[in-house]
N, C-alpha and C. Protein backbone atom coordinates (compact mmCIF):
# COMPACT_ATOMS: atom_id res chain seq x y z
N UNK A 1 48.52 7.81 -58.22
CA UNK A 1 48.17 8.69 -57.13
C UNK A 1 46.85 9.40 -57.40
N UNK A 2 46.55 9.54 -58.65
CA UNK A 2 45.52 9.97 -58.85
C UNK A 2 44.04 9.96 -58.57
N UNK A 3 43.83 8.66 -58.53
CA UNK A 3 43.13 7.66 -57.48
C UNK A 3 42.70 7.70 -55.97
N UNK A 4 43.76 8.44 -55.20
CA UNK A 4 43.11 8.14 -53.70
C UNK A 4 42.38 9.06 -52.86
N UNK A 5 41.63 10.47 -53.88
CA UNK A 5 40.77 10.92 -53.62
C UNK A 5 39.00 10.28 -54.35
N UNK A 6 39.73 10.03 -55.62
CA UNK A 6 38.49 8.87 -56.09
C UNK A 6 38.01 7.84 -55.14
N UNK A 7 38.57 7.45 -54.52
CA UNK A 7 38.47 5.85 -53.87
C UNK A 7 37.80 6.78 -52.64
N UNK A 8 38.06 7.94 -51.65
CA UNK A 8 37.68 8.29 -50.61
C UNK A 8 36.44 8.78 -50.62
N UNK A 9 36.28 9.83 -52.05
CA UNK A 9 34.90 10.01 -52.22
C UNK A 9 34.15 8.64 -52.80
N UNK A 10 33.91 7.79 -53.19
CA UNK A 10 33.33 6.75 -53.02
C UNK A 10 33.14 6.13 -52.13
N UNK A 11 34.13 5.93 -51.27
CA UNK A 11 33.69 5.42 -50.17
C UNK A 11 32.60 5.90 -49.11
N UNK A 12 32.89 6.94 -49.14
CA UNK A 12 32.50 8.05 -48.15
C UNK A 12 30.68 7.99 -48.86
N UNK A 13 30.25 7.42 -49.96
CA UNK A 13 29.07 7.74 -50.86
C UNK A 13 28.96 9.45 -51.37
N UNK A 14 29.72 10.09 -51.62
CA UNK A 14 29.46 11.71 -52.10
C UNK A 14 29.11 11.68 -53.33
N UNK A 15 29.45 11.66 -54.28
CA UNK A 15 29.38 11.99 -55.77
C UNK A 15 28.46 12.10 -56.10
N UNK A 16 27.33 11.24 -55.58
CA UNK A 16 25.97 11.51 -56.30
C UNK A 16 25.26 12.56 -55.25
N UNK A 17 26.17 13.19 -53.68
CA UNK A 17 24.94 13.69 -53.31
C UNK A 17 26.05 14.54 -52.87
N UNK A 18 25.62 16.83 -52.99
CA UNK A 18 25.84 17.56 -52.45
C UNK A 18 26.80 17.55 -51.08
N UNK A 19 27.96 18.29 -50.62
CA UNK A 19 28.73 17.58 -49.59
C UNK A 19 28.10 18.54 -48.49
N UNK A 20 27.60 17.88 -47.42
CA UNK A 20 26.46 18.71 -46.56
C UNK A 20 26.81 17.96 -45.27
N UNK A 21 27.04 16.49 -44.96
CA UNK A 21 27.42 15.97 -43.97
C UNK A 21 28.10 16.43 -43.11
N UNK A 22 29.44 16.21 -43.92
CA UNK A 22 30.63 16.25 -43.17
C UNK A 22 31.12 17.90 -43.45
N UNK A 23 30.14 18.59 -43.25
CA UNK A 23 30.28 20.29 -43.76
C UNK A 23 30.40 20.80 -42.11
N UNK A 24 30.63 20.33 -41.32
CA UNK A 24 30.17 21.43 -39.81
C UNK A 24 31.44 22.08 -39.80
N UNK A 25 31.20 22.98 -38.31
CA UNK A 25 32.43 23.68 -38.17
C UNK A 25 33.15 23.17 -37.34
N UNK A 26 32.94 21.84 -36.81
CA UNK A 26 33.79 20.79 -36.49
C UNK A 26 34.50 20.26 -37.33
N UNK A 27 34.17 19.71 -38.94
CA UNK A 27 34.88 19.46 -39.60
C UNK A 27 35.67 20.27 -40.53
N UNK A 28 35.39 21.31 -40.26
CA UNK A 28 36.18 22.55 -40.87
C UNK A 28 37.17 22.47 -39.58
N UNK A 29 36.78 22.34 -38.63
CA UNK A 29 38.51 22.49 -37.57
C UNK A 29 39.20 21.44 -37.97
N UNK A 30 38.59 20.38 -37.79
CA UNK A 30 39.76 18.69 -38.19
C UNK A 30 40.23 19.24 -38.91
N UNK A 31 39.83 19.70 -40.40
CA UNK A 31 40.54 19.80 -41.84
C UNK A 31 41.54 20.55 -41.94
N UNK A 32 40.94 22.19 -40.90
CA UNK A 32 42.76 23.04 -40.65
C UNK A 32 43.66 21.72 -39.58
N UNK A 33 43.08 21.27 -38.97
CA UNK A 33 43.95 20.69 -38.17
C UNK A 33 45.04 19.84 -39.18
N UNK A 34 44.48 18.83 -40.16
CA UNK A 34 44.76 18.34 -41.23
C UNK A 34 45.76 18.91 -41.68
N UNK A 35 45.23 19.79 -42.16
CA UNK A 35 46.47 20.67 -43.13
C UNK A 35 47.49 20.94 -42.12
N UNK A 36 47.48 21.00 -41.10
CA UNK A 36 48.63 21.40 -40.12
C UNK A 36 49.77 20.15 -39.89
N UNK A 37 48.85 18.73 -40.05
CA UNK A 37 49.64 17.74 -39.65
C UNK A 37 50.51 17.59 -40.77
N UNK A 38 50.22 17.95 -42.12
CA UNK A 38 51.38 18.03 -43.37
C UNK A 38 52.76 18.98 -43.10
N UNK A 39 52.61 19.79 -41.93
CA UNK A 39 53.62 20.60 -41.85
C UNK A 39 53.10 22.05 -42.51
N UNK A 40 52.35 22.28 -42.94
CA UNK A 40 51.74 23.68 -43.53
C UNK A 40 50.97 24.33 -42.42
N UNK A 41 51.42 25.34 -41.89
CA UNK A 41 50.81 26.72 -41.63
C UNK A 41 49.71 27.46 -41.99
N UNK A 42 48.78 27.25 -41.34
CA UNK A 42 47.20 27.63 -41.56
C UNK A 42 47.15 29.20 -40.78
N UNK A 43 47.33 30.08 -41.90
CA UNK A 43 47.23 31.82 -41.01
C UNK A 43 45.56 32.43 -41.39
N UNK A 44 45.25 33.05 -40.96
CA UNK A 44 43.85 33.66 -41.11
C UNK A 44 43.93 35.35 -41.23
N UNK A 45 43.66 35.94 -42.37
CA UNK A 45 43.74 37.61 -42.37
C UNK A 45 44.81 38.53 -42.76
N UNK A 46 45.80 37.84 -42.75
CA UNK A 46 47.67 38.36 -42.83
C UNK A 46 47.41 39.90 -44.11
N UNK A 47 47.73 41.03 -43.01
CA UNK A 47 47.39 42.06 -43.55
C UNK A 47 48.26 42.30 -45.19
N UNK A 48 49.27 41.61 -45.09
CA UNK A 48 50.43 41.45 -46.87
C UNK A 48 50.10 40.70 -47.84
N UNK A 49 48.75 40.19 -47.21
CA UNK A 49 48.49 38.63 -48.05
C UNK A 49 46.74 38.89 -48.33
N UNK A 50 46.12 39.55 -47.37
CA UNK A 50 44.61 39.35 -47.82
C UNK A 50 44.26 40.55 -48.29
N UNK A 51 44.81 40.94 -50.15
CA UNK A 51 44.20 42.39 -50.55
C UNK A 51 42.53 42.19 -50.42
N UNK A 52 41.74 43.04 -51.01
CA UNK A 52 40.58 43.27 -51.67
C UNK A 52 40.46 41.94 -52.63
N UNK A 53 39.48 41.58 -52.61
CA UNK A 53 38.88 40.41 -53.63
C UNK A 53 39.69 38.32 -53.23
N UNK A 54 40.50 38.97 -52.38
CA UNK A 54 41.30 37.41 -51.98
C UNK A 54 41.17 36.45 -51.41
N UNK A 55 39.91 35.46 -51.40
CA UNK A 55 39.32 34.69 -50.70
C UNK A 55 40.86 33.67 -50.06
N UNK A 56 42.06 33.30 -50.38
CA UNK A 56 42.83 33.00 -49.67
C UNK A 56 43.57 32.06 -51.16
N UNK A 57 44.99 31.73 -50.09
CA UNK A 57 45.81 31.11 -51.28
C UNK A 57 46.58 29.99 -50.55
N UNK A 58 47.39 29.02 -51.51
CA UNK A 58 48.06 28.48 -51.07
C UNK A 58 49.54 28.11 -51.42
N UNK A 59 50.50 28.61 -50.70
CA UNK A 59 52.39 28.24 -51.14
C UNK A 59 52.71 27.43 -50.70
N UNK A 60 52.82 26.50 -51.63
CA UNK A 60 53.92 25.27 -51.22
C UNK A 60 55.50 25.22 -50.70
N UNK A 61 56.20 26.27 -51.41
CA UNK A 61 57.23 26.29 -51.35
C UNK A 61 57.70 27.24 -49.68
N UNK A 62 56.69 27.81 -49.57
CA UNK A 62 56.94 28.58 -47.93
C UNK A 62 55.54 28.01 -47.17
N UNK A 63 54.99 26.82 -47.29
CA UNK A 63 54.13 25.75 -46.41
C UNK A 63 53.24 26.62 -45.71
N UNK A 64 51.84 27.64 -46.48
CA UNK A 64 51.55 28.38 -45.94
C UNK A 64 49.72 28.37 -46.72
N UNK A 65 49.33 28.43 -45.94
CA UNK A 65 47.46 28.32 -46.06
C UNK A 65 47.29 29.46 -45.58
N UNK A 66 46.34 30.58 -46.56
CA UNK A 66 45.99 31.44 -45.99
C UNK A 66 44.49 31.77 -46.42
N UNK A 67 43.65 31.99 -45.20
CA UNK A 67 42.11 32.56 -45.61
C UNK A 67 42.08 33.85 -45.33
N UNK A 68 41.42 35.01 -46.30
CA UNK A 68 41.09 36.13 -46.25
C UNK A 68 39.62 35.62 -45.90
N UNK A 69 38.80 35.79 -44.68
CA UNK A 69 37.65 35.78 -44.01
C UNK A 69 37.29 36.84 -44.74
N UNK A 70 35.95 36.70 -45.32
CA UNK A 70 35.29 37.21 -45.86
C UNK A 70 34.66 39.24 -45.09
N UNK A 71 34.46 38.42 -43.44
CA UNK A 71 34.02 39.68 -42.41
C UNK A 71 34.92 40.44 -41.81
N UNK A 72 36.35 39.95 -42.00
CA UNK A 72 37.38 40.11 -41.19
C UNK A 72 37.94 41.94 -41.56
N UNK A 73 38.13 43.00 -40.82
CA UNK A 73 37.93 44.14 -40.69
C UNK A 73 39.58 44.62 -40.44
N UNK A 74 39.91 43.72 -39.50
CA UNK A 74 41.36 44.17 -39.34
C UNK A 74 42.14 43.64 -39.11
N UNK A 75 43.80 43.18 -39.35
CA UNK A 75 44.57 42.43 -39.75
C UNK A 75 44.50 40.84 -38.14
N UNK A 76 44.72 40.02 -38.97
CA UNK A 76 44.79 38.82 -37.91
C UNK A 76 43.67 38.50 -37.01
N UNK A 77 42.47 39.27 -37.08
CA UNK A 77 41.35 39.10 -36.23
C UNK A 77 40.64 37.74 -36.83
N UNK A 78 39.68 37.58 -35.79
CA UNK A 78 38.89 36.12 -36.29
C UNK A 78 38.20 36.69 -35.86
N UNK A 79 36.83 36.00 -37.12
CA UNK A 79 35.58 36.73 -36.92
C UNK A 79 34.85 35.36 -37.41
N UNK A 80 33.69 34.93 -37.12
CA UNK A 80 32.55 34.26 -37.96
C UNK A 80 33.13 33.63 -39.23
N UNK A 81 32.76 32.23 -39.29
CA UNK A 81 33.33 32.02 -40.21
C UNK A 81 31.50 32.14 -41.68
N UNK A 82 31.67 32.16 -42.73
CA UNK A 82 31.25 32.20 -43.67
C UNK A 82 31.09 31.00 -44.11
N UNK A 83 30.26 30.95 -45.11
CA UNK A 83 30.28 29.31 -46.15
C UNK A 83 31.12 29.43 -47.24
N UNK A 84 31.42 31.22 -47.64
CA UNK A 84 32.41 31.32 -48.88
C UNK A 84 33.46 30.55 -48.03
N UNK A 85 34.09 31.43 -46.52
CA UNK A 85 35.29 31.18 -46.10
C UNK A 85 35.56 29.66 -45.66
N UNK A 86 34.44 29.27 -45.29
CA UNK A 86 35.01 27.49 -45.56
C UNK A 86 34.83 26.51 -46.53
N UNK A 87 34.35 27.44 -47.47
CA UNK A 87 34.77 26.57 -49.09
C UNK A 87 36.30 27.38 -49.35
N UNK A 88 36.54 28.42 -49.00
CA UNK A 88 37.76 28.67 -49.31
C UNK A 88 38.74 27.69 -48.93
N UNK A 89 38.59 27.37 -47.58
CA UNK A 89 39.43 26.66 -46.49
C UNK A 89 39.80 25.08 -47.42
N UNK A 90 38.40 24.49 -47.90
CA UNK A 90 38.01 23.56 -48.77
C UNK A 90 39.09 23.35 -49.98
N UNK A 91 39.07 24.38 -50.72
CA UNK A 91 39.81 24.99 -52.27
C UNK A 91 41.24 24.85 -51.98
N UNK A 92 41.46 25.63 -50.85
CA UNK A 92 42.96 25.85 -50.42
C UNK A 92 43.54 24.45 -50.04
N UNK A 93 42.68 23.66 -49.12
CA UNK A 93 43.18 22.89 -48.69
C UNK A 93 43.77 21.43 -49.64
N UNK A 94 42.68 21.28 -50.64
CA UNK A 94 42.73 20.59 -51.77
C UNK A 94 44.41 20.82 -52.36
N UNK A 95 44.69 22.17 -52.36
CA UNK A 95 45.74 22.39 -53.02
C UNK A 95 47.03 21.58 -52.53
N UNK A 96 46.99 21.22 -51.26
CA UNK A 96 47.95 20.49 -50.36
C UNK A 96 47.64 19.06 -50.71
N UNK A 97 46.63 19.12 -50.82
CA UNK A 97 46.49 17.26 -51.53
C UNK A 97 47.04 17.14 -52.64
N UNK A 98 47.04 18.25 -53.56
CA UNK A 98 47.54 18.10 -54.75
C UNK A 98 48.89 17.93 -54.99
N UNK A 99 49.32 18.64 -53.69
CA UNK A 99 50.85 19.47 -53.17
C UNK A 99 51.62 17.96 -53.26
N UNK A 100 51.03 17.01 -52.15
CA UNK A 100 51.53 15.81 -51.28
C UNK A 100 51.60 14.54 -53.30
N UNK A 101 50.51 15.15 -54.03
CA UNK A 101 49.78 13.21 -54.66
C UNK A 101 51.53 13.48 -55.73
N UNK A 102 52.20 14.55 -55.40
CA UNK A 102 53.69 13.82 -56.93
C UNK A 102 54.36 13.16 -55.97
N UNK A 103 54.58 13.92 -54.39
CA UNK A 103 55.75 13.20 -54.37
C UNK A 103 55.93 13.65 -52.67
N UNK A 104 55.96 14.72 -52.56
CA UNK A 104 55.69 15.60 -51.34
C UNK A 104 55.47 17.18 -50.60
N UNK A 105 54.44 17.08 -49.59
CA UNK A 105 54.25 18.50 -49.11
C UNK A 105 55.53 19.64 -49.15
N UNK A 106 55.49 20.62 -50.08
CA UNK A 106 56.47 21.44 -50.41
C UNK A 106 57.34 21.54 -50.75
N UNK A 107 57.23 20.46 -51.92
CA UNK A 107 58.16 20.66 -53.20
C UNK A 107 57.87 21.12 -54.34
N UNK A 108 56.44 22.34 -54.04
CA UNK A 108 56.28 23.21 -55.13
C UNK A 108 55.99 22.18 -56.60
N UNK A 109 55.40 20.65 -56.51
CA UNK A 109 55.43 20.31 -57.44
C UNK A 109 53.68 19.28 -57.37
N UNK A 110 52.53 20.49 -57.33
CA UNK A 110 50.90 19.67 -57.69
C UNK A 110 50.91 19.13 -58.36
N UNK A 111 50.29 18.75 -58.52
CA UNK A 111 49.69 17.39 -59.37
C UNK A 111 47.83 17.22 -58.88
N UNK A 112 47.32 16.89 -60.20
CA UNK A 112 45.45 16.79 -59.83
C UNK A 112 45.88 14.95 -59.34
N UNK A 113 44.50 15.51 -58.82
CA UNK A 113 44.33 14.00 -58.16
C UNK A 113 43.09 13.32 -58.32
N UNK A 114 42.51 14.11 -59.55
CA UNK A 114 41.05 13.17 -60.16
C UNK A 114 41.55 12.70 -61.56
N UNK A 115 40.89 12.26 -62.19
CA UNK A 115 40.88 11.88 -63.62
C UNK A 115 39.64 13.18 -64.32
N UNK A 116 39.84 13.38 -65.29
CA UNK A 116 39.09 14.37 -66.01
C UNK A 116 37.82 13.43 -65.96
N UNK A 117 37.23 12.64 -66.12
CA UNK A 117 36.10 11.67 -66.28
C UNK A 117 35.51 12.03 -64.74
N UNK A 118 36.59 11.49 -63.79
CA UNK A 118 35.71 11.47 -62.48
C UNK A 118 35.51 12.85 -61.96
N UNK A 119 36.24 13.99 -62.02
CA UNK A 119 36.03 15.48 -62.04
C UNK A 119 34.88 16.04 -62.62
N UNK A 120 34.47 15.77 -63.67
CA UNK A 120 33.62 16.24 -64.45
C UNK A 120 31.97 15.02 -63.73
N UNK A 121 32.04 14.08 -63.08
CA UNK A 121 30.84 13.62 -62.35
C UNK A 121 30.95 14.07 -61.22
N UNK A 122 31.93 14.27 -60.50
CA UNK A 122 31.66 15.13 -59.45
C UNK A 122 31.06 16.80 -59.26
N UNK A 123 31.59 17.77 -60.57
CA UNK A 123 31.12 18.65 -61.08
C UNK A 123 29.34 19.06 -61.16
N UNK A 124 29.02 17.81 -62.05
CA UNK A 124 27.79 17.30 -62.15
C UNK A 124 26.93 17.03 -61.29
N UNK A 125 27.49 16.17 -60.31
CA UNK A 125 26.20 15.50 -59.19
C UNK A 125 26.33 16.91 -58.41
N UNK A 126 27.20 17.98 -58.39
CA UNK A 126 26.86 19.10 -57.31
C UNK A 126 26.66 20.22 -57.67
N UNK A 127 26.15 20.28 -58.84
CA UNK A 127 25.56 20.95 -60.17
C UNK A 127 26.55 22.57 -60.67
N UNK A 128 27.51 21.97 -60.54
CA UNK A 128 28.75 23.00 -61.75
C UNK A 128 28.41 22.79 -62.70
N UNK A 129 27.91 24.37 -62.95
CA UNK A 129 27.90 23.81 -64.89
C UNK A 129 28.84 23.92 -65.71
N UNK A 130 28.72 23.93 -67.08
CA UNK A 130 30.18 24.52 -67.78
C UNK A 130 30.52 25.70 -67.98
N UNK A 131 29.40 26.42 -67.92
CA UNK A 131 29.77 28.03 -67.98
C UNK A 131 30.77 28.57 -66.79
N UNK A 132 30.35 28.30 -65.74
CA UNK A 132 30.91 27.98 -64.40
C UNK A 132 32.53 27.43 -64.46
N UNK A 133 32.48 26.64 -64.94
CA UNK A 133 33.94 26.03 -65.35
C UNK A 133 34.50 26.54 -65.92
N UNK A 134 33.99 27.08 -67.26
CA UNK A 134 34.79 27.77 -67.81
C UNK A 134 35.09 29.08 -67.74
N UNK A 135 33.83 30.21 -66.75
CA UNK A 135 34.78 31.17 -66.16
C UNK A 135 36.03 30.95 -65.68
N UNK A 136 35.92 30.04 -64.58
CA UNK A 136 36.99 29.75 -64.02
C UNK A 136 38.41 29.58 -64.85
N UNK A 137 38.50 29.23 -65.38
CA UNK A 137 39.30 28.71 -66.73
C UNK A 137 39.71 30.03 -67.18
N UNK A 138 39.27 30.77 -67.62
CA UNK A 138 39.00 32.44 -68.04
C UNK A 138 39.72 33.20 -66.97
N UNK A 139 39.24 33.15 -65.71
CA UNK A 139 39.58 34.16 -65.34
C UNK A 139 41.35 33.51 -64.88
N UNK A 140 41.29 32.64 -64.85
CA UNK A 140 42.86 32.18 -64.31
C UNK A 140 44.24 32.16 -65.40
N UNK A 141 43.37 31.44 -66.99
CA UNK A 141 44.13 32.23 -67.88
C UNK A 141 44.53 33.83 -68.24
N UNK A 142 43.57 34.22 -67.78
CA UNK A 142 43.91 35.66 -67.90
C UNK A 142 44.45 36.36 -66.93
N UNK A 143 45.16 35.66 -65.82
CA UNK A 143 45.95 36.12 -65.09
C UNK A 143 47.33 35.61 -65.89
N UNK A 144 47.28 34.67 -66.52
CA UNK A 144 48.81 34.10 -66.62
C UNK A 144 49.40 32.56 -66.29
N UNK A 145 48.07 31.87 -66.13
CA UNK A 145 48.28 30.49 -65.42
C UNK A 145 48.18 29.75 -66.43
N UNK A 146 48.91 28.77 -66.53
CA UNK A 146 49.57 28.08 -67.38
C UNK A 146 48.77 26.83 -67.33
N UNK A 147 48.06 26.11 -68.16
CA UNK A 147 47.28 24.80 -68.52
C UNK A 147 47.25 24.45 -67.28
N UNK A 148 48.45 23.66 -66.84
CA UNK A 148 48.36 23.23 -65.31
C UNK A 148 48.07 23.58 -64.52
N UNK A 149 48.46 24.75 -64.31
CA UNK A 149 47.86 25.32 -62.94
C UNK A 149 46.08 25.71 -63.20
N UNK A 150 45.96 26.15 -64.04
CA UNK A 150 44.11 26.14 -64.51
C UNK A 150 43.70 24.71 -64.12
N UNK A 151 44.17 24.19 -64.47
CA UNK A 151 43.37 22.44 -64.36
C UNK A 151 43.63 22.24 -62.69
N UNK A 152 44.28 22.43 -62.26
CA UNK A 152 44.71 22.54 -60.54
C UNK A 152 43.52 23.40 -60.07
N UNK A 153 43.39 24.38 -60.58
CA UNK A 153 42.33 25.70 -60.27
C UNK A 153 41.09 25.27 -60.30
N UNK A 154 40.42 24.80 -61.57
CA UNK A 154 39.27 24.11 -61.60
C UNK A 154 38.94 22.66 -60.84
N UNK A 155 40.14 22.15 -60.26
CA UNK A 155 39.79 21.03 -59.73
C UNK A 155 39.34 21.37 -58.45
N UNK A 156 40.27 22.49 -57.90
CA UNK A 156 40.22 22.66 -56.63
C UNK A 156 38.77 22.83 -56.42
N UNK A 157 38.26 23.84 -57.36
CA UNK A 157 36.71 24.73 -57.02
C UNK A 157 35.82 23.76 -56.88
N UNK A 158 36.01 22.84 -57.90
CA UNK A 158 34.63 21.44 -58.31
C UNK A 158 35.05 20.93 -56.63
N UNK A 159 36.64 20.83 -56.05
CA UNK A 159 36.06 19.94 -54.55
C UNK A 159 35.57 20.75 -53.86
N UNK A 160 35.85 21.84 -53.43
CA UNK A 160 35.54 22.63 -52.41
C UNK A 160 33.90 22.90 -52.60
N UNK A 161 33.59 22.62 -53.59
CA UNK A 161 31.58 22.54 -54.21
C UNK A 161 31.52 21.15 -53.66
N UNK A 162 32.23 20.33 -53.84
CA UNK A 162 31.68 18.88 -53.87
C UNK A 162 32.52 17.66 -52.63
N UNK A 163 33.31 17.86 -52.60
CA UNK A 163 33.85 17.11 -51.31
C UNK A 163 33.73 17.40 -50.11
N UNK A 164 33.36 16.96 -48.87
CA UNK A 164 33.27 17.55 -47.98
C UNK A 164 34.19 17.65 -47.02
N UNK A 165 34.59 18.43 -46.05
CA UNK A 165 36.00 18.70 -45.08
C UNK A 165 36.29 17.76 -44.32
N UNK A 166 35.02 16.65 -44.33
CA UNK A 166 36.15 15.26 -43.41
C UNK A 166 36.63 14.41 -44.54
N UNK A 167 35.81 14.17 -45.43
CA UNK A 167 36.60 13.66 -46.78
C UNK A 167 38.18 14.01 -46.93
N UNK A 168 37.90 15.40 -46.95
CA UNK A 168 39.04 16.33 -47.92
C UNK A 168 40.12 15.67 -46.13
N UNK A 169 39.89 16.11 -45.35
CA UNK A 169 40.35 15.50 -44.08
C UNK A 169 41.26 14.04 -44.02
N UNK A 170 40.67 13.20 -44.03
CA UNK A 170 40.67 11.86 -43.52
C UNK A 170 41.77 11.68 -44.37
N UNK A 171 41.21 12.00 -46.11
CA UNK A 171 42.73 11.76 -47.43
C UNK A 171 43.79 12.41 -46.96
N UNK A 172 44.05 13.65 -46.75
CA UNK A 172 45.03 14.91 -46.42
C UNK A 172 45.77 13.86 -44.98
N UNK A 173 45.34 12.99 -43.79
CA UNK A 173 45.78 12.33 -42.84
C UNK A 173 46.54 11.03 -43.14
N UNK A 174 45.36 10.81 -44.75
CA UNK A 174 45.94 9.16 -45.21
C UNK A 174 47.23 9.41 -45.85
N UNK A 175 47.41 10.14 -46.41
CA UNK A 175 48.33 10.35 -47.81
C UNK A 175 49.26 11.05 -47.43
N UNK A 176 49.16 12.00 -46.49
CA UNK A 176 49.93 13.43 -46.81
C UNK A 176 50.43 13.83 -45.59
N UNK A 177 50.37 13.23 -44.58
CA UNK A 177 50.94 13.58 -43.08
C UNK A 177 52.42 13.55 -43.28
N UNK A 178 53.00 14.05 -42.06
CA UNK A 178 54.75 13.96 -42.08
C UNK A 178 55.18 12.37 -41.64
């Protein structure tokens, strides 16, 4: 399973070039749309869910996508979207790919879906460095996240830098629909 985000970004030609194409805010709608066809719940702002600092998260086990909009002022409003907030959308959404590649959408059981080899060229061609990585790494261990879920964490960030939302799209439709 690991494989059928490899095979999409190749196809698609990304790896060697910045994901800028398939970046509009057309393909940021397909991609929530995407995530919706898995059965997951795409909320925007949820005043219990978006403290201070929470670019957004994702639960498998209660099938729930959430973006804290970066501009967003007061609970459930939509405002402008951002480039943080649709790399968030990006990050989060990844997580549902990860959700779907063991076995299935919300059984609380991710799984990465690159190989450390092909992660680390994708990293590269969209210029993550390692310092970069390894904040990341840092700051997630030091919450309490356990090998796996860090390696889930860092994968997510390298796509949401490097895959683009019809990519992340089209896989999330191939793989992971109901």
């Amino acid at each position: 399973m690991k494989n059928f985000l490899r095979a999409a970004v190749l196809a698609a030609g990304l790896v060697c070039a910045p994901a800028m194409a398939g970046n509009t805010i057309e393909d940021h709608k397909n991609l929530w749309a995407a995530v919706e066809r898995t059965g997951v719940t795409v909320q925007l702002n949820h005043p219990e869910h978006c403290d201070s600092g929470i670019a957004g998260w994702y639960s498998s086990l209660h099938g729930i996508l959430m973006i804290c909009q970066d501009e967003s002022v007061k609970a459930f409003d939509h405002v402008g979207w951002t480039d943080n907030d649709l790399d968030t959308l990006r990050h989060e959404a990844h997580h549902v790919l990860q959700d779907c590649a063991r076995g299935r959408v919300g059984d609380g059981m991710l799984e990465h879906t690159m190989t450390s080899q092909f992660l680390a060229e994708v990293a590269h061609a969209n210029g993550m460095t390692r310092d970069e990585i390894r904040s990341i790494q840092q700051r997630y261990a030091a919450q309490g996240a356990n090998r796996n879920t860090v390696r889930q964490e860092v994968e997510a960030f390298i796509v949401a830098r490097g895959i683009d939302a019809s990519t992340l799209a089209s896989t999330l439709d191939k793989h992971c629909t109901l």
